[in-house]
Each structure stands twice: as structure tokens, then as C-alpha cells.
Protein backbone atom coordinates (compact mmCIF):
# COMPACT_ATOMS: atom_id res chain seq x y z
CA UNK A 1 143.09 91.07 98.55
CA UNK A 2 139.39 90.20 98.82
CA UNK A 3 138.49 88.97 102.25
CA UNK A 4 137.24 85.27 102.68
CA UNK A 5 134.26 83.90 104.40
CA UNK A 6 135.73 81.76 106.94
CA UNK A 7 133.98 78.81 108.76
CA UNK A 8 134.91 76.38 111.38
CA UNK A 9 134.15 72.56 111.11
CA UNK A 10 134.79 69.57 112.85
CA UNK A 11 132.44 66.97 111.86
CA UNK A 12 129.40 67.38 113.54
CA UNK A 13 126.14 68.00 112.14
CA UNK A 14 126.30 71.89 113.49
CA UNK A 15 129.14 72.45 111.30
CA UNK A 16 128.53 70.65 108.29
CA UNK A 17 125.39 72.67 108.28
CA UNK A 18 127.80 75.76 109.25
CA UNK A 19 129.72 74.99 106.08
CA UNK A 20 127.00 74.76 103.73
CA UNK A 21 125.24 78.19 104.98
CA UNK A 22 129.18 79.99 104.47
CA UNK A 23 129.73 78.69 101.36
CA UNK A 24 125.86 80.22 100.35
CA UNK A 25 127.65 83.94 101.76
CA UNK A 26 131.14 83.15 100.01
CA UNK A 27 128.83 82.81 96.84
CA UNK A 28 126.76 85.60 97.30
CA UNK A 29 129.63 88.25 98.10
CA UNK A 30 131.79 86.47 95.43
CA UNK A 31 134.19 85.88 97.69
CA UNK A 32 136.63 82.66 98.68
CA UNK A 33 135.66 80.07 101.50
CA UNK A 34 138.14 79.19 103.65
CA UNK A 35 137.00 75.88 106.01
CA UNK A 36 139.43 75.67 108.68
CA UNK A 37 139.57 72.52 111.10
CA UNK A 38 142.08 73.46 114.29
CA UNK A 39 143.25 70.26 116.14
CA UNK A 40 144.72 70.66 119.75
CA UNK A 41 147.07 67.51 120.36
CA UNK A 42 146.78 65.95 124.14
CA UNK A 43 149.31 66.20 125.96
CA UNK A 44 151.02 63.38 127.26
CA UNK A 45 152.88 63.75 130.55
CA UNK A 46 155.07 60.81 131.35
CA UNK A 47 155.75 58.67 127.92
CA UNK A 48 156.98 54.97 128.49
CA UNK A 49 160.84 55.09 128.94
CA UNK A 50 162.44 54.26 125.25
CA UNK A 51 160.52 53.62 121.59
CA UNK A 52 157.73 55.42 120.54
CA UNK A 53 154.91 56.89 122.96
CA UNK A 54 151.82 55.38 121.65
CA UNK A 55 149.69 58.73 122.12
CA UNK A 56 151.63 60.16 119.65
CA UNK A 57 151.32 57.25 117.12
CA UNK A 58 147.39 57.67 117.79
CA UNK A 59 147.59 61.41 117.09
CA UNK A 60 149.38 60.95 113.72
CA UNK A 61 146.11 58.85 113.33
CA UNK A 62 144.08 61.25 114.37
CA UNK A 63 145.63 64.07 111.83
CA UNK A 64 145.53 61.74 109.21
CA UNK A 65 141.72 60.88 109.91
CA UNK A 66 141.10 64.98 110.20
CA UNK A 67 142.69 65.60 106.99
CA UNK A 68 140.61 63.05 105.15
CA UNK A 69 137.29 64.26 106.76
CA UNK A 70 138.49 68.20 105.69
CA UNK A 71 139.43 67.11 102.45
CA UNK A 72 135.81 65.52 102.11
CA UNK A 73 133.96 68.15 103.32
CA UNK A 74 135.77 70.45 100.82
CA UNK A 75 135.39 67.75 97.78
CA UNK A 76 131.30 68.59 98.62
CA UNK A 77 131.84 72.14 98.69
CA UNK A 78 133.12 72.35 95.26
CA UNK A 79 130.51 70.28 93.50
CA UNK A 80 127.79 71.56 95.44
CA UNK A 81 128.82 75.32 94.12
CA UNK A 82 130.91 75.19 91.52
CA UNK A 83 130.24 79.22 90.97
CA UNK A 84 132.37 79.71 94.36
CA UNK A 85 135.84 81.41 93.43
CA UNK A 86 138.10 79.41 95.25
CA UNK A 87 137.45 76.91 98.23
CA UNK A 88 140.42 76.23 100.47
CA UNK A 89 139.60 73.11 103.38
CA UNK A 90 142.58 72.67 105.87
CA UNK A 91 143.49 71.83 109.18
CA UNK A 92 145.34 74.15 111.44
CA UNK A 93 147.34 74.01 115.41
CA UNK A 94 145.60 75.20 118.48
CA UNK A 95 142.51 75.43 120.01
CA UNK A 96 139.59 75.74 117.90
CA UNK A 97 138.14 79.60 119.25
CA UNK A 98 141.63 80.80 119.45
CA UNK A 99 142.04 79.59 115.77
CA UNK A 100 138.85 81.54 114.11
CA UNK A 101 139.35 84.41 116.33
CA UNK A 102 142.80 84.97 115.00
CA UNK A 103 141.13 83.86 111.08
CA UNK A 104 138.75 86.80 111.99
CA UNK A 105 140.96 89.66 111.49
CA UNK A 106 140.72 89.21 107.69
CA UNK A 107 137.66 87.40 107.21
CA UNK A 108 134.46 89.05 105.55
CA UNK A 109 132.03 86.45 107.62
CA UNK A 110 133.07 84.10 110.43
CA UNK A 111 130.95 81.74 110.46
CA UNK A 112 130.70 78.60 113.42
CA UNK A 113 127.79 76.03 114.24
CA UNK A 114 126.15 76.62 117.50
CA UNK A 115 127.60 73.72 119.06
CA UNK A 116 129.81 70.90 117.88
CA UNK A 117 128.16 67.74 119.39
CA UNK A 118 129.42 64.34 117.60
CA UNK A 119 132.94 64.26 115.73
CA UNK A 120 136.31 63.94 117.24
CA UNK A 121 136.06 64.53 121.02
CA UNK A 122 139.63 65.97 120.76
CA UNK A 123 138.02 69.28 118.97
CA UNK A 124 136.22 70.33 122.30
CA UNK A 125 133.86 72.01 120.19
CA UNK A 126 131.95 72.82 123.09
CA UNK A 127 132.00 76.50 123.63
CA UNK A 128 133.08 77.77 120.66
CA UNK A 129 130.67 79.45 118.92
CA UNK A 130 130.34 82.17 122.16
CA UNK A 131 133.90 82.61 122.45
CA UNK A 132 134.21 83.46 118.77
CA UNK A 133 130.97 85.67 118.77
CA UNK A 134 132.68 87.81 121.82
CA UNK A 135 135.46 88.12 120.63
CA UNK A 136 136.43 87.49 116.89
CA UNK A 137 137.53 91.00 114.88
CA UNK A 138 134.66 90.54 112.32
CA UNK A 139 130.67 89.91 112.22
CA UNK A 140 130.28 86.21 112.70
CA UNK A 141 127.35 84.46 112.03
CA UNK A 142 126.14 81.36 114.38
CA UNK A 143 124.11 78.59 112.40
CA UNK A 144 121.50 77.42 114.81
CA UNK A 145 118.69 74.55 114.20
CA UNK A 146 115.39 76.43 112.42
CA UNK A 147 113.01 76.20 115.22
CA UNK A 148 109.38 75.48 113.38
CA UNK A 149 107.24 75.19 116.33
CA UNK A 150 106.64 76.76 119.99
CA UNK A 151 110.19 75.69 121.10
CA UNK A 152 113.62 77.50 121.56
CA UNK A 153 114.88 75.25 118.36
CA UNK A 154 117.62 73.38 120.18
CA UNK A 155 115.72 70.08 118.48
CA UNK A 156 114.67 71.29 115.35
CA UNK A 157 116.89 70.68 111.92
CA UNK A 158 120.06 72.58 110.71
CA UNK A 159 120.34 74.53 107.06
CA UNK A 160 118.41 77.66 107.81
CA UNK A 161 117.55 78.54 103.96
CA UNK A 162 118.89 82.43 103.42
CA UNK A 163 115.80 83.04 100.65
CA UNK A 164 113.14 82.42 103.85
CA UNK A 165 112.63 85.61 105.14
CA UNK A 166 113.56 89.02 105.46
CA UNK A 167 116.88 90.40 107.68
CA UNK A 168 116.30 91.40 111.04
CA UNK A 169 118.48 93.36 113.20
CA UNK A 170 117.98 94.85 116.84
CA UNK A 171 118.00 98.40 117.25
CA UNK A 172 118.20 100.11 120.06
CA UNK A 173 120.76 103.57 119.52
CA UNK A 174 123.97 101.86 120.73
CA UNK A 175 127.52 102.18 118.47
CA UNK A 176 127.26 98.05 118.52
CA UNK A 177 123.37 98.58 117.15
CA UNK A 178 124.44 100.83 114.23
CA UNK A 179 127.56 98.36 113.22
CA UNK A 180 124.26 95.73 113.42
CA UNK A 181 122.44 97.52 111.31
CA UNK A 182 125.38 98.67 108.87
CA UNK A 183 125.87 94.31 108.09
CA UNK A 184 122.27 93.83 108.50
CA UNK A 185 121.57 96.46 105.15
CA UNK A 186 124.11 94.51 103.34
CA UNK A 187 123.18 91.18 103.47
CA UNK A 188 119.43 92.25 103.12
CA UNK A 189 121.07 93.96 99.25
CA UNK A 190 122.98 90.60 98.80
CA UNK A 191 119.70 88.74 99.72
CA UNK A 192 117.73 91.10 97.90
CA UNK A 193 114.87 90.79 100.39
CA UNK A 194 114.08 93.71 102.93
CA UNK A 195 115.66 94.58 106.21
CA UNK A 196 113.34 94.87 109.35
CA UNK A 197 114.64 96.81 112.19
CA UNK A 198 113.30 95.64 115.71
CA UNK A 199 113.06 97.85 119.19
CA UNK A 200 112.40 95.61 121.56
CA UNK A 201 111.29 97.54 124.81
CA UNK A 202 109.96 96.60 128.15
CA UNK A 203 107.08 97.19 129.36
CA UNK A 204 106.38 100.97 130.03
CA UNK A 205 109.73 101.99 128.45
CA UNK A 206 108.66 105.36 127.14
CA UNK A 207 112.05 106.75 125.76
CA UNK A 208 112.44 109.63 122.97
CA UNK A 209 115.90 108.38 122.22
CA UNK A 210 115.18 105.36 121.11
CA UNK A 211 112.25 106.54 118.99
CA UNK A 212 114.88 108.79 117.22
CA UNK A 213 117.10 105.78 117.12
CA UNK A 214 114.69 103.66 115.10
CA UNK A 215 113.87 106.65 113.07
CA UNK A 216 117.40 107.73 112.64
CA UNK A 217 118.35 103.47 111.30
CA UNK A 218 115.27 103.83 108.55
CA UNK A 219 116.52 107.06 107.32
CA UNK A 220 120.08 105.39 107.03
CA UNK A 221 119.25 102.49 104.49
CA UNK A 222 118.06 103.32 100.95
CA UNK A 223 117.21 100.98 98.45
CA UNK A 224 116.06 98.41 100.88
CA UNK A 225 112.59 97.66 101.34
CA UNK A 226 112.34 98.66 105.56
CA UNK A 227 110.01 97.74 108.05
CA UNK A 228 110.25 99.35 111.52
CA UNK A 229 108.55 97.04 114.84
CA UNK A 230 108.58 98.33 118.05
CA UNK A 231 107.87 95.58 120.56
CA UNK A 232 107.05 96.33 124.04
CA UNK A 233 107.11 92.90 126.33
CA UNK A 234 108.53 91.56 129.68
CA UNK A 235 111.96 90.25 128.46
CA UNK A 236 113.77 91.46 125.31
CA UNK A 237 115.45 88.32 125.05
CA UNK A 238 112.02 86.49 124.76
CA UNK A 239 111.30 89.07 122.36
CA UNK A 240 114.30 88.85 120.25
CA UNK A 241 113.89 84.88 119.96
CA UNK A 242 110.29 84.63 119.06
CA UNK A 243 111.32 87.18 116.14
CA UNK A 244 114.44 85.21 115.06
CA UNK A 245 111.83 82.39 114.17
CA UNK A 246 110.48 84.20 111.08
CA UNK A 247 113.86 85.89 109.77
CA UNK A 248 116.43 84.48 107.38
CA UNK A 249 118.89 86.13 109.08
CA UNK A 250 119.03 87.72 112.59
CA UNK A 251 121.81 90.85 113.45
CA UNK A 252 122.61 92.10 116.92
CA UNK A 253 125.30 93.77 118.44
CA UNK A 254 127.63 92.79 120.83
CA UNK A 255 125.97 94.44 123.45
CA UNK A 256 123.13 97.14 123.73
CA UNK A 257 122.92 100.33 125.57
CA UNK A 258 123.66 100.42 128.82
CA UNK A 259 125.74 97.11 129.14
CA UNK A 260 128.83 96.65 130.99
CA UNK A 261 132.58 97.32 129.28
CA UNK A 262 133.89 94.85 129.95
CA UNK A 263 130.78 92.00 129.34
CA UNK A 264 131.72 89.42 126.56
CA UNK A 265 128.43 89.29 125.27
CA UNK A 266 125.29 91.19 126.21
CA UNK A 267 122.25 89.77 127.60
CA UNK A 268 120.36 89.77 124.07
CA UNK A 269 123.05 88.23 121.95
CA UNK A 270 123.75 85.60 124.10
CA UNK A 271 120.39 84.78 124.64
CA UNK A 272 120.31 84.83 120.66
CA UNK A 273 123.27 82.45 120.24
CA UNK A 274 121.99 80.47 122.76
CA UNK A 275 118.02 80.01 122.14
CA UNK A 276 117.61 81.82 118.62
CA UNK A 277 116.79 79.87 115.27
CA UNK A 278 118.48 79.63 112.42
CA UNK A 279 121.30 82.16 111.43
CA UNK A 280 122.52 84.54 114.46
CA UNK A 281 124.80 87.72 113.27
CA UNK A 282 126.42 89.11 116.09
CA UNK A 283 128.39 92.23 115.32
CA UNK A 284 130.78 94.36 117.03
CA UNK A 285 131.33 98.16 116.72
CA UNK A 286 134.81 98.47 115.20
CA UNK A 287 134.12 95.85 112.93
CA UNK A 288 135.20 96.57 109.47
């Protein structure tokens, strides 16, 4: 069974533009798209005493509303790609993370906007796209606005265009780093553009092992063209951001060397899925 992309929407311009960059991967690995929209019901304590509650006569609206805007939203899917395999748009129970983090297990690519401003309030699209990155089973990609100027991007456009640049991915000798770098290699073969692999350091960080870590990444890819960057600066984050701006994609792991067990997300790829521009891969070690 061939593993879908998977991508959560819920109307808002994040994850239309979400959508549109999963159903360029679906294409590209030849693969299915699955866009899943999870609705989370309110919950009405105390319901007028006999005849219908009127909250749940406004959720059957709601669902109704959701399954036309899906439905939509799939309809320009298709006709926008009509090479993609198989496009399935539905709506599923629960919480939104809790939903793709499940989807995750068997998905190729999750894929979620950075954050789901506009749409139905009821999504509480808020914090989804961190919860997924720390914790989904898979790599997941976050869609943030293309930053074209000296700012973070936060109010720049959507649709970061996968043909603009090369694949970058943060290197730095950690198990998370090399899963990174493993996903980074093959989306830079699917994009047929070349993979650069970044060290950022701070200043004065003289450190053997991560020389032989950079080294050790190169030797690992063939067939790719590969450019190797080590960056030396106050803050890695910084770092890590300013080089997001030129990339088409940008991979990190979960968490570098040295962070804590039991962190959801290290300091670099939250700062990433935070403040980065355009497409954010964030990759954990026992992905698949």
C-alpha cells in the first residue's frame, strides 16, 4: 500500500496554501493526497429541558458547511493536477493535532500550515502545526509565508514555489540530523536540484566531531549535487532562519545534539516553525 501525503486544512489562507504545496509532493512521489479536515463539536452542558438543543442544530450546520468547503477544496485539487493518482478530501472527529498525528503513522509527508488564522473558529487551529511537528510518526513539512525582505516572514505571502532553490538541511552529528539529512537527499532527487548541508556553530565552537559530521553527511549522498556551509554566528536559530530565506525547502531534526529527552521540539526547529520562510521539514529519528 503506497503511503499518502497527508495535509490538514481548515479554511484559512495557511492551509489552502498547505494544500496546494502537498498536492505538489503527492505529485512528485506519485503518491495519493489525502486532505483531512477534523471538527471537534462544543460541548453543551445543560440543554433546554425537552425538543431539540439548538447547539446541536447549529453543529449539523456547521458539518454541513465543513463538508461543502472540503469538498471544494478537493474539486480544486483535482483540476489543478489532474496527474495526481487519487485525491481523497474528508472531514474527520477530534481535535485537529490529535487527528494528523494519528494520520501520521502511514503518511509519506504530513503536511500543516503554520497557523490557521480565519475559517471556522471551532477548528482551534491555533497550535497545530507545533504539536504535529513534535510529535507526528512521520517528517512533516510546515508551509510558512516566503519571507522576501529583512523580516522573519510572518507578513509576507503563502505558496513557497518547490523549483526556487536548492534543499537545505541542518547538520550537526545527531541521530535526528542524519534522519534530516536522509529526507533532505530525497526530496533534493525528487526536486532534482542539489542538497546543501548547513553547520551552524557559535562563535568559537572549534569541534572535530562536527567537522567529521559534515564530512561524514557529504560522503553519504551520491548523485546529488552537495554544497557544505559552515556558519559560525551568535545564535543558530538566527542562523538557521536567514538561510531558510534562500531554500526551497528547509530539513531539521527534531532536536540537535545535546538537547533534552524529553523536549518536544529543540531550540532550532521551533525557532524554524516559528520564524522560518517558506517550507519547514522537521524530522524525527525513527521516522520511516
Amino acid at each position: 500500500m503506497i503511503a499518502p501525503v497527508v495535509v490538514g486544512v481548515d479554511g484559512s489562507p495557511s492551509s489552502l496554501a498547505a494544500a496546494r504545496y502537498a498536492a505538489r509532493l503527492a505529485v512528485r512521489r506519485q503518491t495519493t493526497l489525502d486532505c483531512v479536515l477534523a471538527y471537534q463539536p462544543a460541548v453543551y452542558a445543560y440543554p433546554p429541558m425537552g425538543g431539540m438543543d439548538p447547539g446541536l442544530l447549529a453543529d449539523d450546520q456547521v458539518r454541513e458547511d465543513l463538508d461543502r468547503m472540503i469538498a471544494h477544496i478537493g474539486d480544486g485539487l483535482r483540476d489543478a493536477h489532474p496527474e495526481l493518482t487519487d485525491v481523497t478530501a474528508r472531514q474527520v472527529p477530534g481535535g485537529p493535532a490529535a487527528a494528523l498525528i494519528e494520520l501520521s503513522r502511514t503518511a509519506a509527508v504530513t503536511v500543516v500550515g503554520s497557523r490557521g488564522v480565519g475559517g471556522f473558529e471551532q477548528l482551534l487551529l491555533g497550535s497545530v502545526s507545533s504539536q504535529v511537528a513534535a510529535h507526528a510518526q512521520g517528517p512533516v513539512v510546515v508551509v510558512r509565508p516566503v519571507s522576501t525582505g529583512g523580516g522573519t516572514g510572518d507578513g509576507e505571502g503563502f505558496d513557497p514555489d518547490p523549483d526556487a532553490g536548492p534543499v537545505l538541511v541542518g547538520i550537526d552529528g545527531s541521530a535526528e540530523s542524519q534522519a534530516a539529512l536522509r529526507f533532505a537527499a530525497e526530496e533534493a532527487q525528487l526536486r532534482r536540484t542539489s542538497l546543501v548541508l548547513v553547520q551552524a556553530r557559535a562563535e568559537g565552537d572549534e569541534d572535530a566531531a562536527l567537522d567529521e559530521a559534515l564530512d561524514s553527511a557529504a560522503a553519504e549522498v551520491a548523485g546529488i549535487p552537495v554544497d557544505k556551509r559552515i556558519v559560525t554566528s551568535k545564535s543558530v536559530e538566527d542562523t538557521m532562519i536567514e538561510a531558510s530565506r534562500e531554500a526551497g525547502l528547509t530539513v531539521v531534526g527534531c532536536r540537535g545534539r545535546g538537547g533534552f529527552t524529553g523536549a518536544l521540539l529543540g531550540s532550532v526547529s521551533r525557532a524554524l516553525t516559528q520564524h522560518g520562510s517558506g517550507a519547514i521539514g522537521v524530522v524525527h529519528k525513527h521516522d520511516r
